[in-house]
C-alpha atoms as a PDB file:
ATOM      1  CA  UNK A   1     -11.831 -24.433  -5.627  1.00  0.00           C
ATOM      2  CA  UNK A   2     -12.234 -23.536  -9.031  1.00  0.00           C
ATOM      3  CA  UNK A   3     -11.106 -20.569 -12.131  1.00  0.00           C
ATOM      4  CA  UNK A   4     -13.591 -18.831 -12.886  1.00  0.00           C
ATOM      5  CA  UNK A   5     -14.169 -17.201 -16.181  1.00  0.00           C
ATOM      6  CA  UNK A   6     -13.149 -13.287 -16.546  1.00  0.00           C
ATOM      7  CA  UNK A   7     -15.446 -10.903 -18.507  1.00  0.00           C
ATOM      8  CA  UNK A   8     -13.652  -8.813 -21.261  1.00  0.00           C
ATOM      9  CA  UNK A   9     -13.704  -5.411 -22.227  1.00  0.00           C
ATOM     10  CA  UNK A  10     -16.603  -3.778 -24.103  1.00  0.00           C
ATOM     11  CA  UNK A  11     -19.207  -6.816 -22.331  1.00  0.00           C
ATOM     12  CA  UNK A  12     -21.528  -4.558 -21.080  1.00  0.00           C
ATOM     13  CA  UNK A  13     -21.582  -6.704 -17.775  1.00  0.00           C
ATOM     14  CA  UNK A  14     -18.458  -5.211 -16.694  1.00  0.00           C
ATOM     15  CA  UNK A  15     -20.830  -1.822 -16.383  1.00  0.00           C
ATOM     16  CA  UNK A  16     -22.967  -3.523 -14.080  1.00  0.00           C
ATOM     17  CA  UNK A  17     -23.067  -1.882 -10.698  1.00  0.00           C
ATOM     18  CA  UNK A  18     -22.504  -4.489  -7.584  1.00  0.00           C
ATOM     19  CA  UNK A  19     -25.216  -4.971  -4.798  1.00  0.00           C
ATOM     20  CA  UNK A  20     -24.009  -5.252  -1.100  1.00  0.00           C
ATOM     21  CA  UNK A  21     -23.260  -8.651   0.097  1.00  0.00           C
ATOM     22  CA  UNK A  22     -25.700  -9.280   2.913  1.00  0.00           C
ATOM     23  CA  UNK A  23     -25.056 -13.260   3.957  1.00  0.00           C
ATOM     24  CA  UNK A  24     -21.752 -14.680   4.889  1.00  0.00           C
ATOM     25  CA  UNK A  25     -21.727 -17.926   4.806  1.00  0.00           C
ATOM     26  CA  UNK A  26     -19.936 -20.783   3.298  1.00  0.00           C
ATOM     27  CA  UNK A  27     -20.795 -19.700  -0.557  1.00  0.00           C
ATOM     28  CA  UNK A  28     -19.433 -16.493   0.028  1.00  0.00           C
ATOM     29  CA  UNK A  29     -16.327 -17.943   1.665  1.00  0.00           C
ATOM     30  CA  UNK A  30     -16.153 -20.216  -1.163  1.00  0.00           C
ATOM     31  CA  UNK A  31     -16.433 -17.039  -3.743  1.00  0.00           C
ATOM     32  CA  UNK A  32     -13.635 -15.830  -2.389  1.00  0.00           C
ATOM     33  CA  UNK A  33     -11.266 -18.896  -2.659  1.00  0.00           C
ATOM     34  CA  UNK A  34     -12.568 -19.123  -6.461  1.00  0.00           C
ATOM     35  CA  UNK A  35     -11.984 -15.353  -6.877  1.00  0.00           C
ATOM     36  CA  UNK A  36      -8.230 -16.022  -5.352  1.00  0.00           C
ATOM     37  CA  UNK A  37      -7.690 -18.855  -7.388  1.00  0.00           C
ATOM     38  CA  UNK A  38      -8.809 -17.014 -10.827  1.00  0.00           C
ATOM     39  CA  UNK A  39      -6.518 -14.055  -9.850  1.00  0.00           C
ATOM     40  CA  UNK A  40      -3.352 -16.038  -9.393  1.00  0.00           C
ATOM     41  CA  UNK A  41      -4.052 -18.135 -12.286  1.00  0.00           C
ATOM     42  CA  UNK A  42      -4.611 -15.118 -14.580  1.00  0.00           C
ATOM     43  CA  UNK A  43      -2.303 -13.823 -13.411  1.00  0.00           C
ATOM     44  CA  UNK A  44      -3.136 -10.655 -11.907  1.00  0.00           C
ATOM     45  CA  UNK A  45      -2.676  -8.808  -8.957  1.00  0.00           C
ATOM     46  CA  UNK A  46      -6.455  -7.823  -8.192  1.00  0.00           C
ATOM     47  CA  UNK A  47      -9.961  -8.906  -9.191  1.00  0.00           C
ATOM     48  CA  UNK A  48     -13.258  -7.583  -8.389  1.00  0.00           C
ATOM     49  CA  UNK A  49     -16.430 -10.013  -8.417  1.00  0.00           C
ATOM     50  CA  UNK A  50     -17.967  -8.180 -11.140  1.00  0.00           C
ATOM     51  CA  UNK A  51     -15.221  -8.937 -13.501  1.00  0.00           C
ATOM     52  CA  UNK A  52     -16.441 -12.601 -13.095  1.00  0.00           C
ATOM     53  CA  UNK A  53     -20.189 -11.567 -13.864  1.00  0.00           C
ATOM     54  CA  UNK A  54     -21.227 -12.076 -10.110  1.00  0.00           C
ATOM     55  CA  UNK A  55     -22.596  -8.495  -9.028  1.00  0.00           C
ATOM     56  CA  UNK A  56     -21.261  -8.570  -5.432  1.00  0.00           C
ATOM     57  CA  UNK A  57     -19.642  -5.681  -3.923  1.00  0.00           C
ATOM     58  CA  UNK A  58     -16.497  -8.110  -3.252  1.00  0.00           C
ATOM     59  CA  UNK A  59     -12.625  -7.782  -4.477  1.00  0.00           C
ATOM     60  CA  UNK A  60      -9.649  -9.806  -3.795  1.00  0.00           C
ATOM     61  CA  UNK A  61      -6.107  -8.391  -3.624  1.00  0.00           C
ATOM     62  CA  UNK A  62      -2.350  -9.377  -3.283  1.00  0.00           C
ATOM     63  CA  UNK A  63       0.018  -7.577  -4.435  1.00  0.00           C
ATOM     64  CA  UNK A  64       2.763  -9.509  -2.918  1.00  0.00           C
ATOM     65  CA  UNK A  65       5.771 -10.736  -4.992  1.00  0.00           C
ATOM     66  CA  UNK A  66       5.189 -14.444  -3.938  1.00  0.00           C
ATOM     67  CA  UNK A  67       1.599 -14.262  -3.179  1.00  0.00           C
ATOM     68  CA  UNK A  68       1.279 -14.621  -0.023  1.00  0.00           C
ATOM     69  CA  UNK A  69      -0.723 -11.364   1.510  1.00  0.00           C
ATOM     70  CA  UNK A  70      -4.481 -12.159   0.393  1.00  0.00           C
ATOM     71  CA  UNK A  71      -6.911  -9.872   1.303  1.00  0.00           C
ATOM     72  CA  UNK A  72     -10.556  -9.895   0.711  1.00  0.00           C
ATOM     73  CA  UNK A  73     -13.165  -7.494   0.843  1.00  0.00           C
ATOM     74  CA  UNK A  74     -16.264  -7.363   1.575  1.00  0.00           C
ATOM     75  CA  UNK A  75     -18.480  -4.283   1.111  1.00  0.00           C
ATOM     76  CA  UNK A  76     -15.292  -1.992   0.844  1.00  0.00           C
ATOM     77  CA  UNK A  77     -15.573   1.728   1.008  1.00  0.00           C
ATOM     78  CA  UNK A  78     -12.574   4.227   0.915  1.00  0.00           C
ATOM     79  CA  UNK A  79     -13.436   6.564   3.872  1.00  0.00           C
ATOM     80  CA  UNK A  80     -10.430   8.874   3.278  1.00  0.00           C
ATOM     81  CA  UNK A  81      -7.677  10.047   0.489  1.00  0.00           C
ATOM     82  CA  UNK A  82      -4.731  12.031  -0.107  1.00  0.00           C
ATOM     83  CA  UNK A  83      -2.338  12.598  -2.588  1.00  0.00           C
ATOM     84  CA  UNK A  84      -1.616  12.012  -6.184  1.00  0.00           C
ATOM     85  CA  UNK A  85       0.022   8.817  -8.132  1.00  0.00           C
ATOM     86  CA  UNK A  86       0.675   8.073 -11.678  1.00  0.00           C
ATOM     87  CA  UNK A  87       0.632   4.319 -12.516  1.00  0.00           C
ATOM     88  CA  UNK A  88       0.844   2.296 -15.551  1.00  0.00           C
ATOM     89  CA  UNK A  89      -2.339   0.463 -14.666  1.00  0.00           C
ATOM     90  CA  UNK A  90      -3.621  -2.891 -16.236  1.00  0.00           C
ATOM     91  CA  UNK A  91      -6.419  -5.543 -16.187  1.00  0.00           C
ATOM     92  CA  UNK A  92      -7.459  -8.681 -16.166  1.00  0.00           C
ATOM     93  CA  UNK A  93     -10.796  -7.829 -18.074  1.00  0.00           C
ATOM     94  CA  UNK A  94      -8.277  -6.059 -20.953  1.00  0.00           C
ATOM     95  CA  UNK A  95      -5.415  -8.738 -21.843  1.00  0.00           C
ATOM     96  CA  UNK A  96      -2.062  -7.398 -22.713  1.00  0.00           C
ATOM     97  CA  UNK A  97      -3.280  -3.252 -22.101  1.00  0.00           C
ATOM     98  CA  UNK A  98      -1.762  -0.950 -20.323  1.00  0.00           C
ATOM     99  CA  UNK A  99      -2.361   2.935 -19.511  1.00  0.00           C
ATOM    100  CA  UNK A 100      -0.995   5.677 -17.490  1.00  0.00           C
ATOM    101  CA  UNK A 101      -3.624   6.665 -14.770  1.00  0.00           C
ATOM    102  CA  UNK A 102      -4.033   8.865 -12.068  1.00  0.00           C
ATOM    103  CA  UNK A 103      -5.167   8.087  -8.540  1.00  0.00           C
ATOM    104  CA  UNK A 104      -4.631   8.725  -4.816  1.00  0.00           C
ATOM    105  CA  UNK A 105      -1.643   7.866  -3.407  1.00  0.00           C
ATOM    106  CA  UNK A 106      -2.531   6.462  -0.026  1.00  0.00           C
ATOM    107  CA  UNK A 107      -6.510   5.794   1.345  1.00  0.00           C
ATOM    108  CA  UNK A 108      -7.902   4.748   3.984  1.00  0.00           C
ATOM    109  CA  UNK A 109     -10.665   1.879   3.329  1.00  0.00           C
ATOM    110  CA  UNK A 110     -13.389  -0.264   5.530  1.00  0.00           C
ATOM    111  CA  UNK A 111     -14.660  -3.097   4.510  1.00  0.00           C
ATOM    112  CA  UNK A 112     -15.931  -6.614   6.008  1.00  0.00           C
ATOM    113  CA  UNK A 113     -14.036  -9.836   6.026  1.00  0.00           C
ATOM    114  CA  UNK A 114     -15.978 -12.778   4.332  1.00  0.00           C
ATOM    115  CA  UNK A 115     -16.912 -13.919   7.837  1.00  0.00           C
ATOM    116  CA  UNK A 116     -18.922  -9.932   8.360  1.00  0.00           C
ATOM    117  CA  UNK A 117     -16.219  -9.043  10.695  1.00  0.00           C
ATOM    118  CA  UNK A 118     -15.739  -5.180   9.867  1.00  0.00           C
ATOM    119  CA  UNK A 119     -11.788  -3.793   9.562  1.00  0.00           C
ATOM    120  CA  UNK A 120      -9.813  -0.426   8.440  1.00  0.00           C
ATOM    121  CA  UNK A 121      -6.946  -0.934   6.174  1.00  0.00           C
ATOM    122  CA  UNK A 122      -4.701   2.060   5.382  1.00  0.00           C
ATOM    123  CA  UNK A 123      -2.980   1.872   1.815  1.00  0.00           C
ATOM    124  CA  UNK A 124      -0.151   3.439  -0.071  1.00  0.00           C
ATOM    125  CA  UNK A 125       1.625   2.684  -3.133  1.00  0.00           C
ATOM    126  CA  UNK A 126       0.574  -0.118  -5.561  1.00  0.00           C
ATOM    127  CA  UNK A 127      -2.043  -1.645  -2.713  1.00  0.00           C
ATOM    128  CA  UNK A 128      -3.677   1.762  -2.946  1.00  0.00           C
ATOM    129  CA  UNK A 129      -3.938   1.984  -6.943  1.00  0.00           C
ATOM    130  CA  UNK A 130      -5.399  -1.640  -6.715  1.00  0.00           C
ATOM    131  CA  UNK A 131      -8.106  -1.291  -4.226  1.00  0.00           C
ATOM    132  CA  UNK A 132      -9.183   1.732  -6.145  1.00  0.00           C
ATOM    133  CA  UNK A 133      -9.043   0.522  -9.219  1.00  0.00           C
ATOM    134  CA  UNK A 134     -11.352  -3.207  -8.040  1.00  0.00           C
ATOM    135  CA  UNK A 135     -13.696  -0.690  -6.299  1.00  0.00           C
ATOM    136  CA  UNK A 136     -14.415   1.212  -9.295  1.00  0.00           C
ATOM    137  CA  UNK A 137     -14.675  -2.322 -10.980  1.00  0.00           C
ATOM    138  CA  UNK A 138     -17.896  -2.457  -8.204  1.00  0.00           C
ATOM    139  CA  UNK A 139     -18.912   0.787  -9.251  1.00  0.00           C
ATOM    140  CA  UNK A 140     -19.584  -0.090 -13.175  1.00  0.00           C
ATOM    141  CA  UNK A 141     -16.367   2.006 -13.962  1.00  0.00           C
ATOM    142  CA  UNK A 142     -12.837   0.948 -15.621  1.00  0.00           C
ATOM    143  CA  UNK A 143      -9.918   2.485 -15.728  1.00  0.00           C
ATOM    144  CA  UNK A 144     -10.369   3.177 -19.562  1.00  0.00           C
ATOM    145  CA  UNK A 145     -12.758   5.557 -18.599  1.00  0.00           C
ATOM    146  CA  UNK A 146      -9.759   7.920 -16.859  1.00  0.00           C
ATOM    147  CA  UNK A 147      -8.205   7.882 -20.413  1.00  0.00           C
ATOM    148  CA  UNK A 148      -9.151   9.530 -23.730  1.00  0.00           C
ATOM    149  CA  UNK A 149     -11.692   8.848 -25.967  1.00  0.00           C
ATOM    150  CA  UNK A 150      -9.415   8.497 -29.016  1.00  0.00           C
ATOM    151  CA  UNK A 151      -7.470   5.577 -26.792  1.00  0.00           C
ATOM    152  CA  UNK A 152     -10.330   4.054 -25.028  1.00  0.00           C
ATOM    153  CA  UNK A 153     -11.262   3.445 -28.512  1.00  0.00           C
ATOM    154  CA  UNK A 154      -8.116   1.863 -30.028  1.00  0.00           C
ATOM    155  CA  UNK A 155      -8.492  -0.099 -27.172  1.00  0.00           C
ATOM    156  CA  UNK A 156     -11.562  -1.511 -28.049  1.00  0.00           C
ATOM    157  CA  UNK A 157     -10.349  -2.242 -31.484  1.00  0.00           C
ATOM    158  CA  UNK A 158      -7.564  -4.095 -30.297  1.00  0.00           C
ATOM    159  CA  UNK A 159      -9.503  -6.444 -28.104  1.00  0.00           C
ATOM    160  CA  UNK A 160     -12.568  -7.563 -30.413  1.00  0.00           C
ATOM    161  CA  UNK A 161      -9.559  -8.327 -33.263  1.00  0.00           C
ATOM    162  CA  UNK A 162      -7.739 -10.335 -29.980  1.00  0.00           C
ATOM    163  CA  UNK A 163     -11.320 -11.547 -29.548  1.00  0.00           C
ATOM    164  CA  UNK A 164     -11.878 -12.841 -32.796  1.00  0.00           C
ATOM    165  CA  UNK A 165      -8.930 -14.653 -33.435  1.00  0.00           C
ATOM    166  CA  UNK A 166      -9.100 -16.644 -30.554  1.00  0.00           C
ATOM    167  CA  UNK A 167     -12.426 -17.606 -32.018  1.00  0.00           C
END
């Protein structure tokens, strides 16, 4: 396994809208360790394939305390939602940020595992916000975008200073 190396806010590769995985084989399985193995590392809760420049409709989840409830999906599509949640949401592709945003509460999503084999998973709480939030990741779409202009901005100040000192 390996880390792999997280885009960060404005690339324009984090915009880039993810292509159904069609094989499932051993590089995909492989992906998905990798993609596990970044997250912890980070560390984050979540991370979406596109976040790592590959432009596979794939995310990885735990939101376990001691990590130990991965789940990967493959192809994942919410199929049904319901109520409202307000979460202090962060990301791995924006280092140290944090914003208020609102989602669905509880969903109900489909996806594949990295073998192809189809499943349902129903989701509430945190589990819900992140699923949304990597699937939007697959969409082109980040959760600045459910904030203001005026903050999205700041934002974006913030990280290309973080950016350049690191240089």
């Amino acid at each position: 396994m390996s880390t792999l190396n997280i885009l960060h806010f404005p690339d324009p590769r984090l915009r880039i809208k993810a292509k159904p995985v069609e094989i499932f084989d051993a590089a995909l399985r492989t992906l998905i360790d990798d993609m596990f193995e970044t997250m912890y590392a980070a560390p984050g809760v979540g991370l979406a394939a596109t976040q790592v420049d590959i432009h596979k409709r794939l995310l990885v989840v735990d939101v376990s305390e001691d990590q130990d409830a991965p789940h990967a999906f493959v192809n994942p599509r919410i199929v049904t939602r319901g109520g409202v949640s307000v979460h202090d949401e962060g990301c791995l592709s924006f280092p140290g940020i944090y914003e208020q945003v609102e989602r669905e509460s509880h969903i109900t999503v489909v996806a594949q595992d990295g073998d192809g084999q189809p499943f349902t998973l129903e989701a509430e709480g945190l589990m819900a916000v992140c699923i949304q939030h990597e699937i939007d990741h697959l969409d082109g779409k980040l959760f600045v975008d459910y904030i203001s202009e005026l903050k999205r901005g700041r934002i974006r100040k913030k990280l290309l200073k973080q950016q350049r000192q690191a240089s």
